[in-house]
N, C-alpha and C. Protein backbone atom coordinates (compact mmCIF):
# COMPACT_ATOMS: atom_id res chain seq x y z
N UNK A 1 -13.55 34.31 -14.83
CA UNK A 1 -13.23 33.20 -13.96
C UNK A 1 -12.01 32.47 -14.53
N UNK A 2 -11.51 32.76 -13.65
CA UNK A 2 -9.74 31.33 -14.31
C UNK A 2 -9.81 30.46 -13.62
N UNK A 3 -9.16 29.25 -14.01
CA UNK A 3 -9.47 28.02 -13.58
C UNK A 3 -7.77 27.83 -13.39
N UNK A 4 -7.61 27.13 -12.23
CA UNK A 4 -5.97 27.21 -11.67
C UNK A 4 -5.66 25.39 -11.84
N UNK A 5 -4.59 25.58 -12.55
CA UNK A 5 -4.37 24.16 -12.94
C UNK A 5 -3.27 23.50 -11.55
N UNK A 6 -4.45 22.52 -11.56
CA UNK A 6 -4.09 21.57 -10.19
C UNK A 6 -2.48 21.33 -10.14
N UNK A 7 -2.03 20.55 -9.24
CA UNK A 7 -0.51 20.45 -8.67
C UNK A 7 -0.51 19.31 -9.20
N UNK A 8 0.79 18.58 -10.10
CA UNK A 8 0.69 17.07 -10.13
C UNK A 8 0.56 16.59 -9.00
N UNK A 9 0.70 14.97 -9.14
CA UNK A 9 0.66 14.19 -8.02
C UNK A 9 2.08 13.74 -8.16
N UNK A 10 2.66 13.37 -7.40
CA UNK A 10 4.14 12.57 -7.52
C UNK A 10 4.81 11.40 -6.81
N UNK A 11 4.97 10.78 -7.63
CA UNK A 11 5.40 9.38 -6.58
C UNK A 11 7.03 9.02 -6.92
N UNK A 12 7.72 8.39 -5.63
CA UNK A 12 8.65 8.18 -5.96
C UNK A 12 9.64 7.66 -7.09
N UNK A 13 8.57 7.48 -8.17
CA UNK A 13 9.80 6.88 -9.75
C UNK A 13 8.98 8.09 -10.62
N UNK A 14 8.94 9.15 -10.15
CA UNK A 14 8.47 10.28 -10.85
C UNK A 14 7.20 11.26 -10.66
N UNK A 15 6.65 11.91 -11.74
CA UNK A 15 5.76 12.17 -12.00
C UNK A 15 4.09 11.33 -12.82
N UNK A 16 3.33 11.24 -11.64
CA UNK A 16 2.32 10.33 -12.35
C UNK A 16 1.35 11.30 -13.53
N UNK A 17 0.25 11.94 -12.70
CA UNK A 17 -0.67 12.60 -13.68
C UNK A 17 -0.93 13.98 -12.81
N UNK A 18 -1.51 14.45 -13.87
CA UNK A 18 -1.50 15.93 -13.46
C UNK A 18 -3.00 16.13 -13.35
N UNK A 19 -3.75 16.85 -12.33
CA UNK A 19 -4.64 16.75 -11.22
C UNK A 19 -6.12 16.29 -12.18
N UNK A 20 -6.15 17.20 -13.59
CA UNK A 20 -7.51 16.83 -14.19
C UNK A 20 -7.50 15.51 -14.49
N UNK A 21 -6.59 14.41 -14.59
CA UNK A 21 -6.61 13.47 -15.53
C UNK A 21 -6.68 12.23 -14.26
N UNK A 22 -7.01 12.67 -13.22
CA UNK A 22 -7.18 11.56 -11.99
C UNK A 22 -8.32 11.65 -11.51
N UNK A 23 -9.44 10.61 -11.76
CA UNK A 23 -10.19 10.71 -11.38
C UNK A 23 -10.62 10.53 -10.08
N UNK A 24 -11.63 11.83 -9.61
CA UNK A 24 -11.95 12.93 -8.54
C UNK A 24 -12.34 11.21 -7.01
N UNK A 25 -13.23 9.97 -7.60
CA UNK A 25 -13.55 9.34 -6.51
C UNK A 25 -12.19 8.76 -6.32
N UNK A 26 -10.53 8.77 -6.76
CA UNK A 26 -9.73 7.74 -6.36
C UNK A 26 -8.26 9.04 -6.05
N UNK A 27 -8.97 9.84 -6.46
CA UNK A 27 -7.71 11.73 -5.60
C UNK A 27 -7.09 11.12 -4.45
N UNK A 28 -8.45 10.86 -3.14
CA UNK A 28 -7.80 10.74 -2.17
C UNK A 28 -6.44 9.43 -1.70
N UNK A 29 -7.42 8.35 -2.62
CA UNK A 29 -6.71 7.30 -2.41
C UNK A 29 -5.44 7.52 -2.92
N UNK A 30 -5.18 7.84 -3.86
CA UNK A 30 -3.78 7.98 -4.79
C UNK A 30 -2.36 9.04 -3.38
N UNK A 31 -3.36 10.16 -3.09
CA UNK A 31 -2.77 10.81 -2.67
C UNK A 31 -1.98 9.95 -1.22
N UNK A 32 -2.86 9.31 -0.21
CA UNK A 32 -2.34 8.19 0.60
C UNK A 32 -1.28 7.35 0.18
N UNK A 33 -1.62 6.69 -0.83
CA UNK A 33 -0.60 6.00 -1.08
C UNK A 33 0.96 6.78 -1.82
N UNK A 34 0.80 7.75 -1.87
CA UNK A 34 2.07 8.32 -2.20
C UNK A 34 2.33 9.14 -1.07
N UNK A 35 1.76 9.57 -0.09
CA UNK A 35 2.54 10.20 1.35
C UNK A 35 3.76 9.46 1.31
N UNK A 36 4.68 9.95 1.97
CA UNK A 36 6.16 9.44 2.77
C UNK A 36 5.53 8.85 3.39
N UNK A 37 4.95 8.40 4.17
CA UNK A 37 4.46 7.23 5.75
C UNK A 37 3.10 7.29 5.63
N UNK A 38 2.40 6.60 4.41
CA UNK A 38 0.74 6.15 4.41
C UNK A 38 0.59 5.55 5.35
N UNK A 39 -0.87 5.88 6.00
CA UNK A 39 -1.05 5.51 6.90
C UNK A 39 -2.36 4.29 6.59
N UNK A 40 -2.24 3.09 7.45
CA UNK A 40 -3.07 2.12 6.82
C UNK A 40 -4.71 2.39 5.92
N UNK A 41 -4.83 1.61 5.17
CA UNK A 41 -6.35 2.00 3.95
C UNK A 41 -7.44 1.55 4.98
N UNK A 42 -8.51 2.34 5.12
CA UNK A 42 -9.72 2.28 4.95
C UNK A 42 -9.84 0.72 4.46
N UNK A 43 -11.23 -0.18 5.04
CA UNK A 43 -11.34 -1.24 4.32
C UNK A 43 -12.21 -0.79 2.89
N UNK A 44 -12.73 -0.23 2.50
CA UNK A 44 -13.15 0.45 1.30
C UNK A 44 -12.20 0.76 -0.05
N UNK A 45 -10.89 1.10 0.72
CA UNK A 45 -9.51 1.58 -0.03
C UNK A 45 -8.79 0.20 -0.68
N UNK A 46 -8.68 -0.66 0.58
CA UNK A 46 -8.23 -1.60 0.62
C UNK A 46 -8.82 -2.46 -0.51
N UNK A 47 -9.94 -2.92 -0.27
CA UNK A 47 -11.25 -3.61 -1.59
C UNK A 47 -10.39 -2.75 -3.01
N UNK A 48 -10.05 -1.31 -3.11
CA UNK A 48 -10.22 -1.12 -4.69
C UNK A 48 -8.37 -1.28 -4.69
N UNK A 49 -7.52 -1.47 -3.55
CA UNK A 49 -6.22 -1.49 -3.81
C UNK A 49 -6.07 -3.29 -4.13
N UNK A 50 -6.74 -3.82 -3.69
CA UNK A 50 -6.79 -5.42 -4.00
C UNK A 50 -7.20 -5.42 -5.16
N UNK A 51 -8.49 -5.25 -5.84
CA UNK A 51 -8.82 -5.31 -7.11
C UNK A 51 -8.00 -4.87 -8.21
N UNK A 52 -7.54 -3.64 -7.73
CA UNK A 52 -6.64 -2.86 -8.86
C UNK A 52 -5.51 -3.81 -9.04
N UNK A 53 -4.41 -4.72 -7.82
CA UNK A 53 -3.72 -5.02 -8.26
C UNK A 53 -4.18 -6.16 -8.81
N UNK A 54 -5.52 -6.87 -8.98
CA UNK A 54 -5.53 -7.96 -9.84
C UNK A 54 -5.62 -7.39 -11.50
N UNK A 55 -6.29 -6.54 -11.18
CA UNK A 55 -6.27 -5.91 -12.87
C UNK A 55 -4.83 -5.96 -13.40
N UNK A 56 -4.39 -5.29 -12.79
CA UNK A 56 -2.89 -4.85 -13.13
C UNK A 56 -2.39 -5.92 -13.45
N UNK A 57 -2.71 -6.83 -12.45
CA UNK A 57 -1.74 -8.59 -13.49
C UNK A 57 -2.53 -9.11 -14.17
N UNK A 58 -3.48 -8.57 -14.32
CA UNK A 58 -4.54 -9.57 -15.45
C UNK A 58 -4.06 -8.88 -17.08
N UNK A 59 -3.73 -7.55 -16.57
CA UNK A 59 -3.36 -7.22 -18.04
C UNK A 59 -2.24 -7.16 -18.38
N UNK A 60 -1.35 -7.52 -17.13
CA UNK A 60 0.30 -7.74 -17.49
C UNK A 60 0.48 -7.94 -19.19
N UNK A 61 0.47 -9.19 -19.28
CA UNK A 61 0.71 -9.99 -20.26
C UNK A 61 -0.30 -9.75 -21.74
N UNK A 62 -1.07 -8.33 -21.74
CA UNK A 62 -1.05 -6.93 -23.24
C UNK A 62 -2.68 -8.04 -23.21
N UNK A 63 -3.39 -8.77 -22.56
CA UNK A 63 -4.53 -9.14 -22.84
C UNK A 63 -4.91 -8.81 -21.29
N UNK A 64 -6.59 -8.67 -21.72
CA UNK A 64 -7.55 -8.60 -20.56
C UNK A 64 -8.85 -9.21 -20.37
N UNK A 65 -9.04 -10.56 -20.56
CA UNK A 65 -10.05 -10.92 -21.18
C UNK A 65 -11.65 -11.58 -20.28
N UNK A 66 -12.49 -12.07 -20.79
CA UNK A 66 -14.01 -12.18 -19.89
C UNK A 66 -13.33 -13.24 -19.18
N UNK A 67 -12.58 -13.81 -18.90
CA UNK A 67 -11.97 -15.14 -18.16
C UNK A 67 -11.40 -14.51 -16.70
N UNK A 68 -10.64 -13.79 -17.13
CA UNK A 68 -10.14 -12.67 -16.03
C UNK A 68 -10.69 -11.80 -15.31
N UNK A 69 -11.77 -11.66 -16.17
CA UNK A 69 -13.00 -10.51 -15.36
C UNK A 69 -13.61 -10.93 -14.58
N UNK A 70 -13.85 -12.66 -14.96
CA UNK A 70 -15.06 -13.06 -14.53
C UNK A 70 -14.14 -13.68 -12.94
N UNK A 71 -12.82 -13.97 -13.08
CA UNK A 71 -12.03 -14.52 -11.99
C UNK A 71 -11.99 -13.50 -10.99
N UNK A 72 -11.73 -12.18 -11.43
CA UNK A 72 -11.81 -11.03 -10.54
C UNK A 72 -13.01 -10.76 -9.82
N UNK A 73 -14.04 -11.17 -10.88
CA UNK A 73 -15.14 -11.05 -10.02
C UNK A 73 -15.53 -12.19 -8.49
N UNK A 74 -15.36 -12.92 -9.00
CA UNK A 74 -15.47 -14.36 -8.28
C UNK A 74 -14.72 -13.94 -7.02
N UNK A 75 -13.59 -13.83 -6.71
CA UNK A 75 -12.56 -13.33 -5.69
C UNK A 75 -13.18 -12.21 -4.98
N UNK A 76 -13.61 -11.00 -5.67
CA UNK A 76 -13.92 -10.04 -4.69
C UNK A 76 -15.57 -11.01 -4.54
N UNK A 77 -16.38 -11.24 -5.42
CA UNK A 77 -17.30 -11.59 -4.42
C UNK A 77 -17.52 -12.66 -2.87
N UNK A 78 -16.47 -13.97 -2.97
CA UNK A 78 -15.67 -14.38 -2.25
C UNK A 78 -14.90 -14.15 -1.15
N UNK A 79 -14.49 -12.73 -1.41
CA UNK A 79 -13.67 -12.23 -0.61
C UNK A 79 -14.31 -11.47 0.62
N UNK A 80 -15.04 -10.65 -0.23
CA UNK A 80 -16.12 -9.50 0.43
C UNK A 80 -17.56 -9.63 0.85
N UNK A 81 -17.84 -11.01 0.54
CA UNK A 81 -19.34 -11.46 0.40
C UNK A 81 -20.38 -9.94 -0.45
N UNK A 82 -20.01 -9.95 -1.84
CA UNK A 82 -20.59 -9.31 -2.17
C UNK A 82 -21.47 -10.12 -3.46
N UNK A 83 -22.40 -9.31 -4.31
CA UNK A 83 -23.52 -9.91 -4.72
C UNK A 83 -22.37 -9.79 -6.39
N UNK A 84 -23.43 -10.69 -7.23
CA UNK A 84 -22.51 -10.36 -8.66
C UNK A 84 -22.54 -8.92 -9.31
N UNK A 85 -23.60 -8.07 -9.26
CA UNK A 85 -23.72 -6.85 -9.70
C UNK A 85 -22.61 -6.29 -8.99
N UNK A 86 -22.72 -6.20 -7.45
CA UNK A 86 -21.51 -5.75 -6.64
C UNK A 86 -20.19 -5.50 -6.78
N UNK A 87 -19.56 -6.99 -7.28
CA UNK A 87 -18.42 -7.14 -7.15
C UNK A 87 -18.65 -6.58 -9.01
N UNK A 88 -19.03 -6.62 -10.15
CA UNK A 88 -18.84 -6.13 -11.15
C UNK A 88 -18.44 -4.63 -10.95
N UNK A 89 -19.39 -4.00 -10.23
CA UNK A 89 -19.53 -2.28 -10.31
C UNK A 89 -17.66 -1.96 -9.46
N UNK A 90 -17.45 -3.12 -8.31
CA UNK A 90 -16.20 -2.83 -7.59
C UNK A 90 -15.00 -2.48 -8.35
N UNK A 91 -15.33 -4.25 -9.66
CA UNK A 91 -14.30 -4.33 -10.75
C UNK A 91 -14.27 -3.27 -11.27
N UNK A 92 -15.14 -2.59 -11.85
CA UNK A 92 -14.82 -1.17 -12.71
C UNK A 92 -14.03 -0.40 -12.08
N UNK A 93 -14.71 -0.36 -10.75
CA UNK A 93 -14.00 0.74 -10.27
C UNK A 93 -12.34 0.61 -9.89
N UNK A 94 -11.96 -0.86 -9.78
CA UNK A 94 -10.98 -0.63 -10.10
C UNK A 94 -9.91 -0.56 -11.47
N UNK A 95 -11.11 -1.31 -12.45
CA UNK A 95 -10.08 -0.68 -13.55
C UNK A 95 -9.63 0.59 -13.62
N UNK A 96 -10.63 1.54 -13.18
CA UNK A 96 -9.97 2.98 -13.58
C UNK A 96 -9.21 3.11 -12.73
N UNK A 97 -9.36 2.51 -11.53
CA UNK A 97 -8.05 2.77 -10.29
C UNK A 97 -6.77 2.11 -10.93
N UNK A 98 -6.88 0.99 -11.92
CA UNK A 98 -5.68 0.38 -12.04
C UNK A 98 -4.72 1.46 -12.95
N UNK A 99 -5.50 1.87 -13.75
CA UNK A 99 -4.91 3.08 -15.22
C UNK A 99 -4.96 3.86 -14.40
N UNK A 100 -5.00 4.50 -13.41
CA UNK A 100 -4.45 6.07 -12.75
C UNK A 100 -3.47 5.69 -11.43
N UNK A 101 -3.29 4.54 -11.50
CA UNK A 101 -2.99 4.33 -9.69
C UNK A 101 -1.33 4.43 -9.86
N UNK A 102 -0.64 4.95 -8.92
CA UNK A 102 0.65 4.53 -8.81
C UNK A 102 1.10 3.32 -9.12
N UNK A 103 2.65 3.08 -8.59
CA UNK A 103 3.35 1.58 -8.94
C UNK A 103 2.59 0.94 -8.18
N UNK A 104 3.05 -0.51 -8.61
CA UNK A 104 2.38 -1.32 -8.17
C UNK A 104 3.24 -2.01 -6.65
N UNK A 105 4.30 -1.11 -6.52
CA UNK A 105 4.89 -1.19 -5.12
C UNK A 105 4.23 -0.52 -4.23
N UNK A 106 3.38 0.67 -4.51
CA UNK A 106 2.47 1.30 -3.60
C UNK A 106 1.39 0.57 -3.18
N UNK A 107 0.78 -0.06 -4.34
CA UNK A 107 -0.78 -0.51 -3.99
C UNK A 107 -0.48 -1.50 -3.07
N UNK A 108 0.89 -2.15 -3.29
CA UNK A 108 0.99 -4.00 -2.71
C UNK A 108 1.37 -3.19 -1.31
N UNK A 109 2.18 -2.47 -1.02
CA UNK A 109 2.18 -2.20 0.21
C UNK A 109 0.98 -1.58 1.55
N UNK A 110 -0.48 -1.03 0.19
CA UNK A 110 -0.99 -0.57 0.85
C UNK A 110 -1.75 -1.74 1.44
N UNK A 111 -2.09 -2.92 0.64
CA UNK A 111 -2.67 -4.51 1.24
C UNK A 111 -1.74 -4.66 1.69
N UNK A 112 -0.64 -5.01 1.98
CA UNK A 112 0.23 -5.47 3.01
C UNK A 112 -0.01 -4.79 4.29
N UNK A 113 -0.39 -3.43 4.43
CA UNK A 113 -0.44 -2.94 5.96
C UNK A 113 -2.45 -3.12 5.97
N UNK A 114 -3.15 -3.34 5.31
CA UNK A 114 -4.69 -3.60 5.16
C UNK A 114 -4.91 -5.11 5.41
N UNK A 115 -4.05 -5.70 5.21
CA UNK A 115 -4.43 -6.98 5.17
C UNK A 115 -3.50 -8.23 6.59
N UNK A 116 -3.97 -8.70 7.14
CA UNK A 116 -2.96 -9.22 8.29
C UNK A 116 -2.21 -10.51 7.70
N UNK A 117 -0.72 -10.78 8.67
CA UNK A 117 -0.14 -11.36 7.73
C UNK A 117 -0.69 -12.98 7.10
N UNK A 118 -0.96 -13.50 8.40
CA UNK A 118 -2.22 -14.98 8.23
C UNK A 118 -3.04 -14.60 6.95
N UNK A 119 -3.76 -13.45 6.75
CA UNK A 119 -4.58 -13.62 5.45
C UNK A 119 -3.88 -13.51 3.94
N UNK A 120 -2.49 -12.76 4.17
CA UNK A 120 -2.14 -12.41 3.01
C UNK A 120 -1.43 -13.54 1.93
N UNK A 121 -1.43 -15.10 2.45
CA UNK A 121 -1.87 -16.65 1.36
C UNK A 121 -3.01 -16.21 0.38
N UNK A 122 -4.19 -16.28 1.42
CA UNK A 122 -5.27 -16.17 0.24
C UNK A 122 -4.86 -14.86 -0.94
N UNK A 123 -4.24 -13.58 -0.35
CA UNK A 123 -4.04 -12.55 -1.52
C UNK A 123 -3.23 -13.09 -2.76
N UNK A 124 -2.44 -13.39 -2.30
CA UNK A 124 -1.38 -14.36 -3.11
C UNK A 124 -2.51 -15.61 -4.27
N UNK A 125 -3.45 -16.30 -3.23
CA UNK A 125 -3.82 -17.47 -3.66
C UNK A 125 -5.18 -16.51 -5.12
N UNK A 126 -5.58 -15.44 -4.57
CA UNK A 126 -6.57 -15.10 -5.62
C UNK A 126 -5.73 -14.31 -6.79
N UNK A 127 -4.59 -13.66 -6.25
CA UNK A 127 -3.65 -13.24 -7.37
C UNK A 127 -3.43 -14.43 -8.57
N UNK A 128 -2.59 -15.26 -8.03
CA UNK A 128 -2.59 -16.70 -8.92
C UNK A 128 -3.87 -17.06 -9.89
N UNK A 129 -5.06 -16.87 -8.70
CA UNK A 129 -6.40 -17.72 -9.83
C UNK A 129 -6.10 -16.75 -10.61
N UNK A 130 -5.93 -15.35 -10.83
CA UNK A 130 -6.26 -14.28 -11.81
C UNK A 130 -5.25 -14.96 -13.01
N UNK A 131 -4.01 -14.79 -12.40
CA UNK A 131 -3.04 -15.36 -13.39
C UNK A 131 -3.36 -16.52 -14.38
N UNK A 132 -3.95 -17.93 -13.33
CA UNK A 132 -3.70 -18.96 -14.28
C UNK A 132 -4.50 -19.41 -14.71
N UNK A 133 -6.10 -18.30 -14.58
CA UNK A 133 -7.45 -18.77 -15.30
C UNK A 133 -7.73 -18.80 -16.78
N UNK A 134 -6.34 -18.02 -17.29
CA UNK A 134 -6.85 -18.43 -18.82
C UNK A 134 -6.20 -19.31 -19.34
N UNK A 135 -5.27 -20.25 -18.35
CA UNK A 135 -4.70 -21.26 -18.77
C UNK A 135 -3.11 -21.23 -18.92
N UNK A 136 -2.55 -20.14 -18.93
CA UNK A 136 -1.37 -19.39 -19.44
C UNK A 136 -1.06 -19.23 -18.10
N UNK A 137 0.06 -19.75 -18.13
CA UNK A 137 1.41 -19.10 -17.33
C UNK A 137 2.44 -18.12 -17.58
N UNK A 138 1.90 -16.92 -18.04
CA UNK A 138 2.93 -16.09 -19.03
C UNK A 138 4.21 -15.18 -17.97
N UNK A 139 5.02 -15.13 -18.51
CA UNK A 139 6.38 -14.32 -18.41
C UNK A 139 6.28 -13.44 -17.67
N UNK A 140 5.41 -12.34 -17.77
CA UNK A 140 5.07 -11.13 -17.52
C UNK A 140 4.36 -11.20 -15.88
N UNK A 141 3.55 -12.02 -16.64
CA UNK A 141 2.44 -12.42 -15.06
C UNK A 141 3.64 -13.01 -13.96
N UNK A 142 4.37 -14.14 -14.41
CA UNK A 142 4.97 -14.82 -13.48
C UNK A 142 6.13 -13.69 -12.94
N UNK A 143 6.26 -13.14 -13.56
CA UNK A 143 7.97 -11.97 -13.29
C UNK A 143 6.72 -10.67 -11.84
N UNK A 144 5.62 -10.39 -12.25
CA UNK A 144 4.95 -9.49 -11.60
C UNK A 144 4.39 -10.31 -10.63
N UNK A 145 4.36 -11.18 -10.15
CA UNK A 145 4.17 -12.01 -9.25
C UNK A 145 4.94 -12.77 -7.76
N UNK A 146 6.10 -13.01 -8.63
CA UNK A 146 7.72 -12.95 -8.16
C UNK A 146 7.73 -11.70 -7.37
N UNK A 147 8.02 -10.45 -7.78
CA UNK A 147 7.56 -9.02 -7.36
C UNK A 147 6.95 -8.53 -6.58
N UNK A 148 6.03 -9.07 -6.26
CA UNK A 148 4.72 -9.12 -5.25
C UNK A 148 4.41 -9.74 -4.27
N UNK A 149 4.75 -11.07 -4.53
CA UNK A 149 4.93 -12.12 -3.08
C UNK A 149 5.60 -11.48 -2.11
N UNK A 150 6.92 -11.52 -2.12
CA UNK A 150 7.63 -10.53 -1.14
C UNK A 150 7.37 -9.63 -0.62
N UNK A 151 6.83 -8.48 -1.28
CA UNK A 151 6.07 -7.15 -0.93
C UNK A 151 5.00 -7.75 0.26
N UNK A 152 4.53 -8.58 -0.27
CA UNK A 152 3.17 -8.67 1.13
C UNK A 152 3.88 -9.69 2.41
N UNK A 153 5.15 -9.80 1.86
CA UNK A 153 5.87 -10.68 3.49
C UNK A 153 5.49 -12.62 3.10
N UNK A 154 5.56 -12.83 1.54
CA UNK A 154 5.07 -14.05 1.54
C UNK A 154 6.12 -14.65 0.62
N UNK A 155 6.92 -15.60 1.22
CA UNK A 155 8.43 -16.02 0.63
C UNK A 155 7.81 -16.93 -1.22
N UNK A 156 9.07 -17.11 -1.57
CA UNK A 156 8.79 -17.89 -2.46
C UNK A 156 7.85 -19.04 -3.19
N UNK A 157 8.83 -19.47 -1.79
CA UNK A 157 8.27 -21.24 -1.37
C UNK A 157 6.99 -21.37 -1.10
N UNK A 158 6.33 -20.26 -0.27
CA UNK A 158 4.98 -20.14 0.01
C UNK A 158 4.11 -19.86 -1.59
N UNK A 159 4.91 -19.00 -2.21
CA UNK A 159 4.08 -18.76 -3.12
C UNK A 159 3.34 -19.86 -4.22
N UNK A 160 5.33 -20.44 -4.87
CA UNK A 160 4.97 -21.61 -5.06
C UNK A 160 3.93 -23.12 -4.45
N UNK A 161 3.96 -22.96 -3.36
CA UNK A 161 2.97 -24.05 -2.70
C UNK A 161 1.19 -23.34 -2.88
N UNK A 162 1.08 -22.27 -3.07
CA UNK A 162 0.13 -21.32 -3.60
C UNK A 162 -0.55 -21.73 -5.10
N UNK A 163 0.29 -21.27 -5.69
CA UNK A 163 0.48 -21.75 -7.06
C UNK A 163 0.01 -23.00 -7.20
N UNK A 164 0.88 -24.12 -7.05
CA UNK A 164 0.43 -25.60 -6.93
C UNK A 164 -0.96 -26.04 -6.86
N UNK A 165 -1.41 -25.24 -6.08
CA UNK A 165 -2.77 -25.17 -5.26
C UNK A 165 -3.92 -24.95 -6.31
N UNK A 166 -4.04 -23.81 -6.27
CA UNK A 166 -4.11 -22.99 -7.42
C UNK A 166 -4.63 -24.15 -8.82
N UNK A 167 -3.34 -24.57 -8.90
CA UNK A 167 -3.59 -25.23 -10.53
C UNK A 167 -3.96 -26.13 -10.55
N UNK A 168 -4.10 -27.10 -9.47
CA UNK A 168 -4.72 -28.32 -8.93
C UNK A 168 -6.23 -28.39 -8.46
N UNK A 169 -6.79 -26.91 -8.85
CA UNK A 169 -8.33 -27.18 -8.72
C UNK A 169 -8.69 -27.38 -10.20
């Protein structure tokens, strides 16, 4: 028996991973979001492309800590009306989505066509809690943020008035 080594996957700023090293429940998703013309996520897709990109800025800035976890959690349960076990098991699942997933220009685009434009404040507004729950306004976070507003069709100014918000609870 030979075993035929899978095709990478490939996204436009290269080569991501090569087929064993992606795990088998997030194949399909990965593969969507790197088509030439993805076609909108599944609300299922959507849930682990939202989560993933909070991971992704939670660990911007080389820490990942129970403050952030616990903010991530809060949001998807919030978000999704899900239970605390729920939204924990979601979080995992997107950590591993966050360490295998394409750029983070893919995922934001895939909530930008998942998410309508009226809702995509609050994406912005739970991005932020992730950011500024451990108290820190760091470099990294704020530069990947900057980055991202736009992507989902949400100007500056909005973001900033977001932000504000945000830090004023």
């Amino acid at each position: 028996m030979s075993l035929k080594t899978p095709e990478p996957i490939q996204s436009g700023l290269g080569l991501l991973h090569s087929g064993p090293y992606i795990h088998p429940m997030f194949a399909d998703l990965f593969k969507r979001l790197t088509a030439p013309d993805p076609a909108p996520l599944p609300d299922a897709d959507a849930r682990v492309a939202l989560g993933a990109l909070m991971v992704r800025l939670a660990r911007t800035d080389g820490s990942y800590d129970k403050n952030e976890i616990a903010q991530i959690d809060a949001v998807l349960m919030q978000r999704y009306g899900l239970s605390v076990a729920d939204a924990a098991a979601l979080r995992a699942q997107c950590e591993v989505a966050e360490t295998e997933a394409p750029d983070t220009v893919r995922f934001t685009r895939a909530i930008k066509d998942a998410v309508p434009y009226e809702d995509r404040e609050a994406v912005i507004e739970a991005l932020w809690s992730v950011v500024l729950v451990d108290g820190v306004r760091d470099d990294h976070e704020d530069a990947m943020l900057r980055m991202v507003a736009p992507l989902l069709g949400v100007t500056d100014q909005e973001s900033h008035k977001v932000r504000l918000r945000v830090m004023s609870r």
